[in-house]
Protein backbone atom coordinates (compact mmCIF):
# COMPACT_ATOMS: atom_id res chain seq x y z
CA UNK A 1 0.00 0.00 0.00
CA UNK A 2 2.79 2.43 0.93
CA UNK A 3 4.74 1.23 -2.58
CA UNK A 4 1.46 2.50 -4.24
CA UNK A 5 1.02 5.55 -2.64
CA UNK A 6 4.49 6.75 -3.29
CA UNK A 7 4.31 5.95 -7.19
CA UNK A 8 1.06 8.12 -7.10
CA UNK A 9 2.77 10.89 -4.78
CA UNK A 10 5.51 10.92 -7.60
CA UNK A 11 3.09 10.61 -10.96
CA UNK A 12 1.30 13.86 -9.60
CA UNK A 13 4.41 15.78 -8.61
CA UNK A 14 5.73 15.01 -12.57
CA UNK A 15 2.71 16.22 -13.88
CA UNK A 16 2.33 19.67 -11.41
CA UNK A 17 5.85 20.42 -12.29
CA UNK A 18 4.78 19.83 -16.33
CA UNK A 19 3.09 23.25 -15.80
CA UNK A 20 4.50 26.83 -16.26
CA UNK A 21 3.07 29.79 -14.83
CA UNK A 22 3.62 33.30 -15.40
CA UNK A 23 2.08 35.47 -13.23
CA UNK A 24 1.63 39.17 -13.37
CA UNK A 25 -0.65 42.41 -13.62
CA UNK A 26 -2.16 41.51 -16.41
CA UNK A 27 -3.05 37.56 -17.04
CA UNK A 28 -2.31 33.95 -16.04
CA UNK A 29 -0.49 32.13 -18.46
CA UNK A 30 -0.26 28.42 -17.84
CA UNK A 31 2.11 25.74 -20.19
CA UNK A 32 2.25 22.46 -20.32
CA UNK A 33 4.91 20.70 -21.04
CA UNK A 34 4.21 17.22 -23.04
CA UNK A 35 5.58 13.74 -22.40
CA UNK A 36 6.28 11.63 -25.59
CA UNK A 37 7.56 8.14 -25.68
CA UNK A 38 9.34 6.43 -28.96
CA UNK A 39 8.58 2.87 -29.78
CA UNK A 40 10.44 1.33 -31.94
CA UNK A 41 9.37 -1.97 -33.50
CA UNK A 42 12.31 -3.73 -34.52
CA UNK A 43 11.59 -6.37 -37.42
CA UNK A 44 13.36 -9.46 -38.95
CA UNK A 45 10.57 -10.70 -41.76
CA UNK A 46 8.96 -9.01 -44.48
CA UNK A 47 5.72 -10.64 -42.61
CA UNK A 48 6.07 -9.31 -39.40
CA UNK A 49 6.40 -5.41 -41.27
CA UNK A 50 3.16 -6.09 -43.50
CA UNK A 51 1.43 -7.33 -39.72
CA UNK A 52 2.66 -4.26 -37.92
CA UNK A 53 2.10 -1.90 -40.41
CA UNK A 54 -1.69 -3.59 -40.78
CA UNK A 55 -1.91 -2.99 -36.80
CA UNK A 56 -0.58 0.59 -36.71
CA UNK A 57 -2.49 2.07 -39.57
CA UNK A 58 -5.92 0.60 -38.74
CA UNK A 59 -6.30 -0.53 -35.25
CA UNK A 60 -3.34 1.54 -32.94
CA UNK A 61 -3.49 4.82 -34.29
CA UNK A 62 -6.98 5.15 -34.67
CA UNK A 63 -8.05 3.62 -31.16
CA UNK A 64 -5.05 6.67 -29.95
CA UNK A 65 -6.80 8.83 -31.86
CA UNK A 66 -9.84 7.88 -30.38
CA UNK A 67 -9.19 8.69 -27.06
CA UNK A 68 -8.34 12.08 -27.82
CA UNK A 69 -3.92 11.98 -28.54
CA UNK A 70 -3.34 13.38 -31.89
CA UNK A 71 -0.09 14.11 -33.74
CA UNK A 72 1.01 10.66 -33.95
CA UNK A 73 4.62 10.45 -36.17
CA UNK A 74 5.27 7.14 -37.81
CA UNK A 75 8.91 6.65 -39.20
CA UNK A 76 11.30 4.42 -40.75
CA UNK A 77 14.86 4.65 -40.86
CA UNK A 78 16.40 5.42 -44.63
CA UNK A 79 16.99 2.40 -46.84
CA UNK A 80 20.96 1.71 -45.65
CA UNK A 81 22.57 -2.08 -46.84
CA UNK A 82 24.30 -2.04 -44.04
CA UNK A 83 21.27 -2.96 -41.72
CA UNK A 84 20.03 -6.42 -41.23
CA UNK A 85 17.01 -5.64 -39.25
CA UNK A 86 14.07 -3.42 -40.34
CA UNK A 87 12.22 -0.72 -38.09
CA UNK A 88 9.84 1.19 -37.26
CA UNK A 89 9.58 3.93 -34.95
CA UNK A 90 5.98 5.40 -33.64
CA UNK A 91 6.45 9.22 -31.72
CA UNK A 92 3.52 9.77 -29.68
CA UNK A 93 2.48 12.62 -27.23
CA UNK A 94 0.49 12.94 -24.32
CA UNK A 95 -0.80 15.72 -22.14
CA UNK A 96 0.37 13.64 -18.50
CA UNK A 97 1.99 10.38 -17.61
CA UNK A 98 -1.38 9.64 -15.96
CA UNK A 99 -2.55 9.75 -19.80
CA UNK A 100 0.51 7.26 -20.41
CA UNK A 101 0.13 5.16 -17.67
CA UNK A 102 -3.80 4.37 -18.26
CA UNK A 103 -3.60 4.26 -22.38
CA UNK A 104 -3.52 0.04 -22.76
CA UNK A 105 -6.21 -0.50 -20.67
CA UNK A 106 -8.39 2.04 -22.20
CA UNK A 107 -7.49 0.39 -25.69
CA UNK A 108 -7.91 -3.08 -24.57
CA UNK A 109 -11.82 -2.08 -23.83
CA UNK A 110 -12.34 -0.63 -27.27
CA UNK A 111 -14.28 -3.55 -28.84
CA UNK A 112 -13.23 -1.98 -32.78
CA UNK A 113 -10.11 -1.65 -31.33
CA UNK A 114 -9.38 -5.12 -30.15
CA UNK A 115 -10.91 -6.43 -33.50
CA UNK A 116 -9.22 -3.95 -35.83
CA UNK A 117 -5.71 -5.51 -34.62
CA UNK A 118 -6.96 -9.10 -34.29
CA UNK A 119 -4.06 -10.67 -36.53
CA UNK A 120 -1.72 -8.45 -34.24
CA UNK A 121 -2.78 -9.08 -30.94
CA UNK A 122 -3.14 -12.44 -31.22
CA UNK A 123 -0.77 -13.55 -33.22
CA UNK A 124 1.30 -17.36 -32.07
CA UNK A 125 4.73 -16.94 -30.46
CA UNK A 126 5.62 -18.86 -33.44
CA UNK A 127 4.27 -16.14 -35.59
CA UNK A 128 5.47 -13.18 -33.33
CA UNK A 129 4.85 -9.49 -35.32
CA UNK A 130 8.17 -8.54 -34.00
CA UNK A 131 11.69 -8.91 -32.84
CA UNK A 132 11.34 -6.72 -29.29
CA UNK A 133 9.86 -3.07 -28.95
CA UNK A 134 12.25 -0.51 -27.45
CA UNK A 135 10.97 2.21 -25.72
CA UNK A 136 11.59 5.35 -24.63
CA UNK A 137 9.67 8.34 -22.58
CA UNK A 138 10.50 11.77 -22.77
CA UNK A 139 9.87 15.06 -20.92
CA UNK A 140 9.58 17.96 -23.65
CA UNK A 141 11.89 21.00 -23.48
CA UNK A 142 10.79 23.84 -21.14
CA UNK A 143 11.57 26.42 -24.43
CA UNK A 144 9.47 23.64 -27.10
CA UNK A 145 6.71 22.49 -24.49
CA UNK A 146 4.50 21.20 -27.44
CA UNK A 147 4.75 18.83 -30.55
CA UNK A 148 5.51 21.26 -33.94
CA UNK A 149 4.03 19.85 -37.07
CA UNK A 150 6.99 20.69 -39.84
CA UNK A 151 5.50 22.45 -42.97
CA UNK A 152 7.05 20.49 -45.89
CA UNK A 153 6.02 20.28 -49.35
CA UNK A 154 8.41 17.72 -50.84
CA UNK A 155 7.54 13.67 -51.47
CA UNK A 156 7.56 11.92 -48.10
CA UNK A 157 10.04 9.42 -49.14
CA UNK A 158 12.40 12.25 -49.94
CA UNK A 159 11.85 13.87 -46.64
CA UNK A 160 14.80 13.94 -44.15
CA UNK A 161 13.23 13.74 -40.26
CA UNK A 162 16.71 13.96 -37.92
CA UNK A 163 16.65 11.99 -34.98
CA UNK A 164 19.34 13.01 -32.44
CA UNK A 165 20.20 11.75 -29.06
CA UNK A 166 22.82 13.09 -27.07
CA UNK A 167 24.42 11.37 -23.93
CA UNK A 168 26.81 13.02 -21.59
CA UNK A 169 29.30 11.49 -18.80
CA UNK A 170 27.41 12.18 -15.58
CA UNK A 171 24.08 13.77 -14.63
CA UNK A 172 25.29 17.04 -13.94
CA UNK A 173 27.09 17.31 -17.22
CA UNK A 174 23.68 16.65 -19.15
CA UNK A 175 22.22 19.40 -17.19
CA UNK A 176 24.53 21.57 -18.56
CA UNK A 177 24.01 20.62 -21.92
CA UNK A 178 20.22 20.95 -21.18
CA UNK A 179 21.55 24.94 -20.32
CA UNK A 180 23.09 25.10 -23.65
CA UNK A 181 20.11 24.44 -25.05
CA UNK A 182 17.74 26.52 -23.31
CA UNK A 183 19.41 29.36 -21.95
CA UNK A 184 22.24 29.56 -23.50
CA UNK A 185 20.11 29.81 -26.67
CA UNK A 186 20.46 26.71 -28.88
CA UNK A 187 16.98 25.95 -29.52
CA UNK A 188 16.60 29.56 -30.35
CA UNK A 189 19.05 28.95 -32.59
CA UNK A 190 17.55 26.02 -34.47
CA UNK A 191 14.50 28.07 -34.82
CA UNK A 192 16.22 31.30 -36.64
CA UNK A 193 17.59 28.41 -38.71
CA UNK A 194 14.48 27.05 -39.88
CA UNK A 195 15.53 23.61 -38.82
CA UNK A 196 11.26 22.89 -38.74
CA UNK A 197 11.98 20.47 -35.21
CA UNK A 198 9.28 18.49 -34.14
CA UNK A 199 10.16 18.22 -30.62
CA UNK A 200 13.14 18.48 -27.55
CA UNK A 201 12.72 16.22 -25.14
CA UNK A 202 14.47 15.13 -22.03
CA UNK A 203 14.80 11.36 -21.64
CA UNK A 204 13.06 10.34 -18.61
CA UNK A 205 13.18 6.50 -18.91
CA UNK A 206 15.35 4.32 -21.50
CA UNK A 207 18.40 2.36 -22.09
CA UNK A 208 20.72 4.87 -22.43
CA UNK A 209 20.74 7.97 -19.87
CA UNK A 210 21.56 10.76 -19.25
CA UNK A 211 20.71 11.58 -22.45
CA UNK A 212 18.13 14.03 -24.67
CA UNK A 213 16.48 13.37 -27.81
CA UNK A 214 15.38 15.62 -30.44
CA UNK A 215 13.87 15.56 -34.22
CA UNK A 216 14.22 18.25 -36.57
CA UNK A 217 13.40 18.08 -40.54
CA UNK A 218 14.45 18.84 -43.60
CA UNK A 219 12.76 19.10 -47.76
CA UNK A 220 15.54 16.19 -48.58
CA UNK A 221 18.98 15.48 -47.83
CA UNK A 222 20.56 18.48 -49.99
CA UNK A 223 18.57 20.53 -47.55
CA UNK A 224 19.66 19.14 -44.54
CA UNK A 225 23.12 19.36 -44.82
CA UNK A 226 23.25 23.19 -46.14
CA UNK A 227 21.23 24.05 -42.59
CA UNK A 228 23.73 22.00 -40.86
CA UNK A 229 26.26 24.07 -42.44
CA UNK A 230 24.43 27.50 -41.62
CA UNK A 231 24.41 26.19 -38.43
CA UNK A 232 28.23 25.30 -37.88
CA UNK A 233 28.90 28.75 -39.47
CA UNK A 234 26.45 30.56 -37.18
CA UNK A 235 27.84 33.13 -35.03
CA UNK A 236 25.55 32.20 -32.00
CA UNK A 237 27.06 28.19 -32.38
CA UNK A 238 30.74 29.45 -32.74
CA UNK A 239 30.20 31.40 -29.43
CA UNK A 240 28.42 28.80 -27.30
CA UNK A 241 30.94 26.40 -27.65
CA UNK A 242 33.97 28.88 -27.26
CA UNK A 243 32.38 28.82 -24.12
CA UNK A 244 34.44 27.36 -21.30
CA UNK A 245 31.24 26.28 -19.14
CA UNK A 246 30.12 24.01 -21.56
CA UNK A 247 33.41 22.44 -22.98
CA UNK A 248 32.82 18.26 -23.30
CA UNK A 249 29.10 17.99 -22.15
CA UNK A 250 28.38 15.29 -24.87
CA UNK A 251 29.86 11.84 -24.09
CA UNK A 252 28.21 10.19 -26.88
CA UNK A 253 25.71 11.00 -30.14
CA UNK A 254 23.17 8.90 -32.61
CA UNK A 255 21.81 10.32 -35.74
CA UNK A 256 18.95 8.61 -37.44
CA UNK A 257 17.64 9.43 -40.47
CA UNK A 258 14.18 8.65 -41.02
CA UNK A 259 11.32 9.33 -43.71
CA UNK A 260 7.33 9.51 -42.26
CA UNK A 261 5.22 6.86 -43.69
CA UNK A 262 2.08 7.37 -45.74
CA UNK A 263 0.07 7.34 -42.34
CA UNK A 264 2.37 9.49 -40.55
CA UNK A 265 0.48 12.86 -38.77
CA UNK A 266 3.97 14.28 -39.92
């Protein structure tokens, strides 16, 4: 009973401290900030893609939708023959972990649901639509509180969506890197940059921590690398890291390079 009680005590702290309030003369502004979590369904078989895929686009995304969480990102990595495993990697955001926490038992009640994703959810462990899933939940950035849906006009298989996550040594070195980025200015940065991100987040819970994630996207590859440029050439980047204070506050970074699918919100 105590056990319980704690993990509630520390569910509704999270979510109070998820809000932002400015107050002053004139009005009450309140800001949430979101909680997203990446699953990645990692894939052997042709099969177990065409089952997923069949469960994402007509039973899980809908029955999300359904329950009010919109925005949903699906993505898979860019064709590379070095990879002997195929993926697929679902972003999705929610208001609260309380939202989190109570989403698969809400969707194992939703009869159209349940039958929508039949093949899915009930498939043999000889038949299993998957390798593993890896997950991982995420706090968003006090500066990007919200999801950002990129405005993009190119083919979607062209499309260049970044995914970044940076690690650092200890925990007090990735809050300084979490400085760099919000005070000291580098999300402001991306932003005069036109980098179109779709989020920042803070990785709460995952394999690899401390560590932060973040997506930003591009028309197509050309694209991508001449803002990466603007960005290494940026007077604002070659001052933040002449900066003494935040000198070797990445221990390690992964780029992925993804493209939305047909059925992606993004």
């Amino acid at each position: 009973m105590r056990a319980t009680k704690l993990l509630f005590l520390v569910i509704i702290g999270l979510s109070i401290s998820s809000f932002k309030t400015v107050t002053s003369d004139s009005k009450i502004v309140v800001q949430s900030r979101e909680f997203y979590q990446l699953k990645t369904y990692v894939l052997n078989t042709e099969q177990q893609v065409q089952t997923t895929e069949k469960y994402l686009k007509e039973a899980y995304l809908p029955g999300l939708k359904k329950l009010g969480i919109k925005k949903i990102g699906v993505f898979k990595p860019k064709p590379n023959p070095n990879d002997t495993l195929k993926k697929i990697i679902v972003l999705i955001p929610f208001s609260s972990l309380s939202q989190f926490l109570g989403i698969e038992e809400k969707l194992g009640k939703d009869k159209s649901y349940l039958a929508a994703g039949a093949d899915y959810l009930n498939a043999t462990y000889k038949q299993a639509p998957y390798v593993r899933i890896e997950s991982v939940l995420l706090e968003a950035f006090a500066d990007h509180p919200t999801l950002t849906t990129p405005v993009l006009n190119s083919p979607r298989a062209n499309r260049v969506y970044e995914l970044r996550s940076y690690e650092s040594a200890t925990e007090a070195i990735y809050r300084n890197k979490m400085d760099m980025f919000n005070a000291g200015g580098e999300v402001k940065l991306f932003e005069r940059l036109a980098f179109n991100p779709v989020f920042y987040g803070e990785v709460i819970s995952g394999a690899k921590m401390p560590n932060l994630m973040y997506m930003s996207t591009f028309a197509d590859q050309e694209s991508r690398d001449a803002h990466w440029k603007a960005f290494g050439d940026s007077p604002e980047w070659k001052g933040l890291i002449a900066m003494e204070k935040y000198k070797n506050n990445i221990s390690h970074i992964d780029i992925t390079f993804l493209y939305p699918t047909e059925y992606s919100d993004y």
